[in-house]
PDB file of N, CA and C in Angstrom:
ATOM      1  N   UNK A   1       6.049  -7.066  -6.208  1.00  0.00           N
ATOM      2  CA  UNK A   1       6.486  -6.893  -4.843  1.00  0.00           C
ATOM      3  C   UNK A   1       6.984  -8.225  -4.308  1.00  0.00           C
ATOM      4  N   UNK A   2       7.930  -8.026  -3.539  1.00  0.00           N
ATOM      5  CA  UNK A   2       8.224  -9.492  -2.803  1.00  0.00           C
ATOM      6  C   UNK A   2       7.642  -9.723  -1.959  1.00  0.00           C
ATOM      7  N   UNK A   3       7.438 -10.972  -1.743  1.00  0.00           N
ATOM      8  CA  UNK A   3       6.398 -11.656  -0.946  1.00  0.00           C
ATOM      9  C   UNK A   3       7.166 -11.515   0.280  1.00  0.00           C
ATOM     10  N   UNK A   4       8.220 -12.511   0.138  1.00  0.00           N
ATOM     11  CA  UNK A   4       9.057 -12.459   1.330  1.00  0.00           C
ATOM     12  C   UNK A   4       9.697 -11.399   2.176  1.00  0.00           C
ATOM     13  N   UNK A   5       9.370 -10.277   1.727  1.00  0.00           N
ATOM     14  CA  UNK A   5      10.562  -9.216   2.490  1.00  0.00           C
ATOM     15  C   UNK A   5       9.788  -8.615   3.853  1.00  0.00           C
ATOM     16  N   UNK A   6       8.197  -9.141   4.336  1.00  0.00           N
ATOM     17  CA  UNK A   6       7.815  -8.616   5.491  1.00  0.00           C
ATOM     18  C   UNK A   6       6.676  -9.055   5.515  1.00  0.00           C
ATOM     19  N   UNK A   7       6.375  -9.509   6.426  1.00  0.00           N
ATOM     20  CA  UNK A   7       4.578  -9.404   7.141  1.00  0.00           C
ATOM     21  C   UNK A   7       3.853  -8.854   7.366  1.00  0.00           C
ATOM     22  N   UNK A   8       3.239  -8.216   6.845  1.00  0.00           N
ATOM     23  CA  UNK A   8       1.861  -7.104   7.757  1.00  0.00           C
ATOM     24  C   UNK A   8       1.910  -7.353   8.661  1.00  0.00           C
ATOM     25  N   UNK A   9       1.830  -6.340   9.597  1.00  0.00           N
ATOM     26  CA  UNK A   9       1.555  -6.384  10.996  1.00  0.00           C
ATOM     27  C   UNK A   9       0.104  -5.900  11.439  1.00  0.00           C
ATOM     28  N   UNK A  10      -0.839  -6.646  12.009  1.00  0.00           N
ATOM     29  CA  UNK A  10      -2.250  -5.938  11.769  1.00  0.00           C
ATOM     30  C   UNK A  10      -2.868  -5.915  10.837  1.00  0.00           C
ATOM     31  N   UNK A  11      -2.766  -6.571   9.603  1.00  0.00           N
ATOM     32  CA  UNK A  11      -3.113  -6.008   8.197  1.00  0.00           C
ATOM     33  C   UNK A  11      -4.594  -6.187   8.297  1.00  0.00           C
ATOM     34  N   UNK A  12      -5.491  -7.262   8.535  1.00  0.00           N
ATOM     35  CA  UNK A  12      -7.050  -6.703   8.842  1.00  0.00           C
ATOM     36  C   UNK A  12      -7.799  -5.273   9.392  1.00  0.00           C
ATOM     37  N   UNK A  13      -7.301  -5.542  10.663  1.00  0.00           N
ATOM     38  CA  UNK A  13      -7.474  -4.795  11.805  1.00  0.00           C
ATOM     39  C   UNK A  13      -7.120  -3.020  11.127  1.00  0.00           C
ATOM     40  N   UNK A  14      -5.983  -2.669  10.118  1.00  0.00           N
ATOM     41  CA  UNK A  14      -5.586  -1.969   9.876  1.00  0.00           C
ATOM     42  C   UNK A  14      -6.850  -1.434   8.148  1.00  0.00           C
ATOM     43  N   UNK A  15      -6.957  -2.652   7.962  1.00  0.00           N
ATOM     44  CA  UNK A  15      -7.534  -2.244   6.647  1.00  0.00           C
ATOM     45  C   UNK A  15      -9.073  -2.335   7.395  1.00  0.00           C
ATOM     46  N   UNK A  16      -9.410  -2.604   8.246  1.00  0.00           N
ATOM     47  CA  UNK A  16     -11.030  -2.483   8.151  1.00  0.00           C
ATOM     48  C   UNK A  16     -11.535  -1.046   9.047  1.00  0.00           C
ATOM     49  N   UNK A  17     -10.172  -0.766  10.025  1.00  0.00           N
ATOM     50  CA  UNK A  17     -10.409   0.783  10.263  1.00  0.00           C
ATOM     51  C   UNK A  17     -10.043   1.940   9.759  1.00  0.00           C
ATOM     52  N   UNK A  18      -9.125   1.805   8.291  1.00  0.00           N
ATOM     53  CA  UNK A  18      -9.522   2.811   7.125  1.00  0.00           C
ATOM     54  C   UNK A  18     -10.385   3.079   6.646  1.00  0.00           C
ATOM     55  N   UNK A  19     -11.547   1.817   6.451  1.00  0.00           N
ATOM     56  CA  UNK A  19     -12.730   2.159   6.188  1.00  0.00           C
ATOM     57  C   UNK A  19     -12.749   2.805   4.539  1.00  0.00           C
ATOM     58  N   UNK A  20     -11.549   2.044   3.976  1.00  0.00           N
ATOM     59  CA  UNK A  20     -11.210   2.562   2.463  1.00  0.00           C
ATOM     60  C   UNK A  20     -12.703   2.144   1.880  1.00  0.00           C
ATOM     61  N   UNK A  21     -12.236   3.714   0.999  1.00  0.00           N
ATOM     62  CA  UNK A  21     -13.532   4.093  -0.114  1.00  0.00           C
ATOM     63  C   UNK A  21     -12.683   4.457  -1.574  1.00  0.00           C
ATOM     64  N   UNK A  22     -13.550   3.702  -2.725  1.00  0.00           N
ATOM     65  CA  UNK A  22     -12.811   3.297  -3.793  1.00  0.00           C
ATOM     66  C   UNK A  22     -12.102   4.205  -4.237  1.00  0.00           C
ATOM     67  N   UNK A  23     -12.383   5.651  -4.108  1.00  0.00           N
ATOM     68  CA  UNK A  23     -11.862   6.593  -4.948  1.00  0.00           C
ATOM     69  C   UNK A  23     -11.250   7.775  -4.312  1.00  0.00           C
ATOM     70  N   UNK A  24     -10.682   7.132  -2.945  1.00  0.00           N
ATOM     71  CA  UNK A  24      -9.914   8.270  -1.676  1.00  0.00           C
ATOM     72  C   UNK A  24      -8.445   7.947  -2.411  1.00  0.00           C
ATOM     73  N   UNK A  25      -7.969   8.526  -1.704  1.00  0.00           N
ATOM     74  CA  UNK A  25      -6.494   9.119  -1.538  1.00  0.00           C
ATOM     75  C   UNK A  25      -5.702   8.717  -0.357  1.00  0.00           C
ATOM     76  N   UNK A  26      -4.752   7.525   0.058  1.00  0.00           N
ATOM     77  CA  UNK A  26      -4.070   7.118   1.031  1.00  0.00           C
ATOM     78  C   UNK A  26      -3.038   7.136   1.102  1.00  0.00           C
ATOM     79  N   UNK A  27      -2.292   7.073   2.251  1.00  0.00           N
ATOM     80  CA  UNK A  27      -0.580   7.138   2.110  1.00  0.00           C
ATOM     81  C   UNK A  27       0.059   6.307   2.979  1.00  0.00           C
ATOM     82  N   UNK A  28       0.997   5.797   1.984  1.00  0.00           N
ATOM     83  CA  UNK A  28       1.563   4.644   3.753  1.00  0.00           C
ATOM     84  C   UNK A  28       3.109   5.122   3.513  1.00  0.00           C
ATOM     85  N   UNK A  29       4.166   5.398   4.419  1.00  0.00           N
ATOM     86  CA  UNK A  29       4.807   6.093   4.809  1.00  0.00           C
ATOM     87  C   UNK A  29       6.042   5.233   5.231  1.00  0.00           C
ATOM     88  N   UNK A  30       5.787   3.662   5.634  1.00  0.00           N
ATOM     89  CA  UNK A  30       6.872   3.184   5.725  1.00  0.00           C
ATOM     90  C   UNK A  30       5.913   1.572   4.804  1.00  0.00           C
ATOM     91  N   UNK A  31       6.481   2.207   3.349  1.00  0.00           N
ATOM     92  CA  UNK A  31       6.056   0.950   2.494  1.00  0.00           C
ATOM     93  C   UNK A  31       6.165  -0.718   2.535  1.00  0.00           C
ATOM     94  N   UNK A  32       7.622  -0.558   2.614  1.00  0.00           N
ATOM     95  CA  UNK A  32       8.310  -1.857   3.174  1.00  0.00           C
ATOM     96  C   UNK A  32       8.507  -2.812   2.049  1.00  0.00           C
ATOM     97  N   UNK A  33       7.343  -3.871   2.937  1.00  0.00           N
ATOM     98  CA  UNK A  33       7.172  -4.635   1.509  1.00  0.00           C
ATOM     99  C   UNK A  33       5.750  -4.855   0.749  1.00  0.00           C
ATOM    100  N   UNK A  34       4.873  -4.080   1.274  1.00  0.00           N
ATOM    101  CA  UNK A  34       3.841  -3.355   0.068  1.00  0.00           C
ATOM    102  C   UNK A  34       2.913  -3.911   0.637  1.00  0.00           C
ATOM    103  N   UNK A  35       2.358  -5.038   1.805  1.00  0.00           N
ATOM    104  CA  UNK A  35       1.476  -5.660   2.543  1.00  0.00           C
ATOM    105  C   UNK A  35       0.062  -4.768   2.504  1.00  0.00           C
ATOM    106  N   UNK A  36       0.234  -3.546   3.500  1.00  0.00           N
ATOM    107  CA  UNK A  36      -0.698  -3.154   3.768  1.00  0.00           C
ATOM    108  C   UNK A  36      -1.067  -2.156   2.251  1.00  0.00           C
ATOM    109  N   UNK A  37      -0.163  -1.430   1.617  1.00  0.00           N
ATOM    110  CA  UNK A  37      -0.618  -1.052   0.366  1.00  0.00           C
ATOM    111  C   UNK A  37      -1.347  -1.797  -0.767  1.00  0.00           C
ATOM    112  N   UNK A  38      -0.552  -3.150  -0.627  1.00  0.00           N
ATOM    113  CA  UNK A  38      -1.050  -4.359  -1.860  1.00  0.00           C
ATOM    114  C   UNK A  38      -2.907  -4.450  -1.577  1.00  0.00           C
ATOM    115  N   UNK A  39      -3.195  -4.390   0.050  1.00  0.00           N
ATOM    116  CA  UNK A  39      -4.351  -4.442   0.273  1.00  0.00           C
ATOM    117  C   UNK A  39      -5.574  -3.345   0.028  1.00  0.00           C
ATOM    118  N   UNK A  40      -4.626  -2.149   0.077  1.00  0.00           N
ATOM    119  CA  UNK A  40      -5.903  -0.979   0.009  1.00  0.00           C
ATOM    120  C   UNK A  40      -5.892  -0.984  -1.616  1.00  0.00           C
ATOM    121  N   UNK A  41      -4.822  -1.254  -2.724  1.00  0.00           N
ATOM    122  CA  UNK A  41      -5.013  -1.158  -3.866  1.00  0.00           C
ATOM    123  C   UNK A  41      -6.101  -1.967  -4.192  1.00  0.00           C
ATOM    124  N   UNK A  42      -6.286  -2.862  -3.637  1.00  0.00           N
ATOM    125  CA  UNK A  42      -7.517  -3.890  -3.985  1.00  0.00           C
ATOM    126  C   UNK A  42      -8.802  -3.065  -3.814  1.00  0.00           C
ATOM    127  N   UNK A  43      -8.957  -2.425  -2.830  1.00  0.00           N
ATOM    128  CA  UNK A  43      -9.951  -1.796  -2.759  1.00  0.00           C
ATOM    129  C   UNK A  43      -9.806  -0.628  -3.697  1.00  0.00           C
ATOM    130  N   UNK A  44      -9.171   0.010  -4.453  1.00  0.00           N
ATOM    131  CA  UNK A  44      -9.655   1.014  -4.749  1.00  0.00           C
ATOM    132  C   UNK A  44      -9.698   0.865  -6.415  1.00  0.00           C
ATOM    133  N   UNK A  45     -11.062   1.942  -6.850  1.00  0.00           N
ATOM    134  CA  UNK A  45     -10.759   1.873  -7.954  1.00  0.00           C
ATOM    135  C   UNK A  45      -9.606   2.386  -9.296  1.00  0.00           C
ATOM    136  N   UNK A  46     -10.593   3.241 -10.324  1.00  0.00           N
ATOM    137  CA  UNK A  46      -9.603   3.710 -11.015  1.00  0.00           C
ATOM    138  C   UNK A  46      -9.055   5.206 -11.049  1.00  0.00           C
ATOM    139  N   UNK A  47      -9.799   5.524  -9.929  1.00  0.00           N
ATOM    140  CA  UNK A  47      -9.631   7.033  -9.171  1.00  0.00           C
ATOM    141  C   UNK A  47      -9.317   7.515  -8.369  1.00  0.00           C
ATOM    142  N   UNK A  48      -9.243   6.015  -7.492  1.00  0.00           N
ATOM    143  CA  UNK A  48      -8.464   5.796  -5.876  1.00  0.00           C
ATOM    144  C   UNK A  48      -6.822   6.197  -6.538  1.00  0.00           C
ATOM    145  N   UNK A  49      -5.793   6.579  -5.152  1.00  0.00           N
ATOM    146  CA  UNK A  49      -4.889   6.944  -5.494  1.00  0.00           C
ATOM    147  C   UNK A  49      -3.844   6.355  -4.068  1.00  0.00           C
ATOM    148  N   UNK A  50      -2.806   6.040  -3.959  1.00  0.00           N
ATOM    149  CA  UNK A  50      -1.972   5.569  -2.931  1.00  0.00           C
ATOM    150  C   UNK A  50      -0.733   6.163  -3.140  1.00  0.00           C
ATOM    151  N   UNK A  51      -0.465   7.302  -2.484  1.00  0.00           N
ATOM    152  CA  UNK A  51       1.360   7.626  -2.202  1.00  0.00           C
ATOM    153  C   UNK A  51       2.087   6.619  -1.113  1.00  0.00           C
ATOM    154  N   UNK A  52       2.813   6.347  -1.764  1.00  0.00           N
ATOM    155  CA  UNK A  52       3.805   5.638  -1.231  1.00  0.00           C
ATOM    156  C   UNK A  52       5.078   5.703  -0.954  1.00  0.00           C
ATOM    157  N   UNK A  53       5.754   5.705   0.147  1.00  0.00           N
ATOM    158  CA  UNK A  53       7.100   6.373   0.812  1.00  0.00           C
ATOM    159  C   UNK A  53       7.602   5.127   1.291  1.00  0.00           C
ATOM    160  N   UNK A  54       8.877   5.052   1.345  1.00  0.00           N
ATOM    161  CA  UNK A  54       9.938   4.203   2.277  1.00  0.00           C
ATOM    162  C   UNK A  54      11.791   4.607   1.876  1.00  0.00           C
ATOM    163  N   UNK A  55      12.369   4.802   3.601  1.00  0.00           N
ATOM    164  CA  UNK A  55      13.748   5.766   3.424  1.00  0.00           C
ATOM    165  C   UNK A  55      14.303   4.513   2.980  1.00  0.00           C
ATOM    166  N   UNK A  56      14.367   2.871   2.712  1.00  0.00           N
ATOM    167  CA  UNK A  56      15.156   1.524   2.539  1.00  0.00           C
ATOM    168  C   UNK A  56      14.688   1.993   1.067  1.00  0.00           C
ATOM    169  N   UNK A  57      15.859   1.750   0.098  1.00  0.00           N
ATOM    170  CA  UNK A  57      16.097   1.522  -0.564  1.00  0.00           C
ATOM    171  C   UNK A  57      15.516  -0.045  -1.857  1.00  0.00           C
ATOM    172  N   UNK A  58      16.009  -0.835  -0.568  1.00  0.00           N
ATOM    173  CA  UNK A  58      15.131  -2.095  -0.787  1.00  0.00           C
ATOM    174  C   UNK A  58      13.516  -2.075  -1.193  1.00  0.00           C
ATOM    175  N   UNK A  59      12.963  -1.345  -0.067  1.00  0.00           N
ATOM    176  CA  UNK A  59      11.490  -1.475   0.158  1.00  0.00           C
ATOM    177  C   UNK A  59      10.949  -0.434  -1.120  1.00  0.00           C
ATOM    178  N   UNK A  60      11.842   0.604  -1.564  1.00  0.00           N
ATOM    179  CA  UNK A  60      11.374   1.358  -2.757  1.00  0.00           C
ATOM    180  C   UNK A  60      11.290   0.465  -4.214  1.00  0.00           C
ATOM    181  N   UNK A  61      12.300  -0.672  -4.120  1.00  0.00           N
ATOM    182  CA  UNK A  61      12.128  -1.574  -4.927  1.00  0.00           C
ATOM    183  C   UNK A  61      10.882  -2.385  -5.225  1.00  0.00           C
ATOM    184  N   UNK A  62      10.002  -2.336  -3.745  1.00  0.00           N
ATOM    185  CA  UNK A  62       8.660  -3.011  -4.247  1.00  0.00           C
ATOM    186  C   UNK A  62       7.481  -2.319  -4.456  1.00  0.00           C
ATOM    187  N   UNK A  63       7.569  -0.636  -4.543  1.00  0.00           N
ATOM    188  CA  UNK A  63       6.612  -0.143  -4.979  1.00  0.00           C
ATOM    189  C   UNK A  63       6.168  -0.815  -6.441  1.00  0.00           C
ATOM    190  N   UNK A  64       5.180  -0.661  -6.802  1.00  0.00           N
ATOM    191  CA  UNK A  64       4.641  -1.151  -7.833  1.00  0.00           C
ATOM    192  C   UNK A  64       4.184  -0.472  -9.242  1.00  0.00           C
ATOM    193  N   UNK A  65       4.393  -1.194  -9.946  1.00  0.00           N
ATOM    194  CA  UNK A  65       4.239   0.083 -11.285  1.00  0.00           C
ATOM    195  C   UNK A  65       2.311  -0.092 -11.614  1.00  0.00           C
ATOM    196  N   UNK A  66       2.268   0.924 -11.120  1.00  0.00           N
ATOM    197  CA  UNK A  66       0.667   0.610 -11.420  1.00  0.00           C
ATOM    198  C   UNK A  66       0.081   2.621 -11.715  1.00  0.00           C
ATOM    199  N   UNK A  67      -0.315   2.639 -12.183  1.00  0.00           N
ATOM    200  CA  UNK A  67      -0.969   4.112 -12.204  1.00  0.00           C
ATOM    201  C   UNK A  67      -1.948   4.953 -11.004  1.00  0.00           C
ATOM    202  N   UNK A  68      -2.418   3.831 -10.314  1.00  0.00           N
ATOM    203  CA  UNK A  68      -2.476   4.254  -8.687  1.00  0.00           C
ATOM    204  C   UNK A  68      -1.697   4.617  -7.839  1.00  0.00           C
ATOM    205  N   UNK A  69      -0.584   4.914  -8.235  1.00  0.00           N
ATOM    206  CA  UNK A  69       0.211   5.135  -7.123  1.00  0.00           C
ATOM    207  C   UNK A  69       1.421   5.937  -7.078  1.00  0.00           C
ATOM    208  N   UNK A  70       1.614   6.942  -6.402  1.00  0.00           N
ATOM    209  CA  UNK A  70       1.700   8.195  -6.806  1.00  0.00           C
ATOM    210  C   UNK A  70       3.489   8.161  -5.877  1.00  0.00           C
TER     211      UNK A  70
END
């Protein structure tokens, strides 16, 4: 993912009232540049799962090849 292509906005504040649990199912909807996703992947394990959406073209470029993520 590129580092540079965006900032979390909230990214604490956002990840500590998901209240992510290792092996849920999340979705972030305007991916971007993978900030707030890069963070819940950390939390989850190998059963946790993350769909991931974005209409930029660009920002589909930084989904990540990982088997979490749907």
């Amino acid at each position: 993912m590129k580092e540079s292509y965006h900032i979390p906005v909230l990214l604490n504040e956002v990840i500590e009232n998901l209240n992510i649990q290792p092996e849920g199912i999340y979705v972030d909807c305007t991916f971007g540049g993978g900030g707030h996703s890069r963070a819940i992947l950390q939390r989850l394990n190998e059963k946790g799962r993350l769909i991931a959406f974005d209409q930029d073209e660009d920002a589909r470029q930084n989904i990540p090849n990982d088997h979490r993520v749907v």
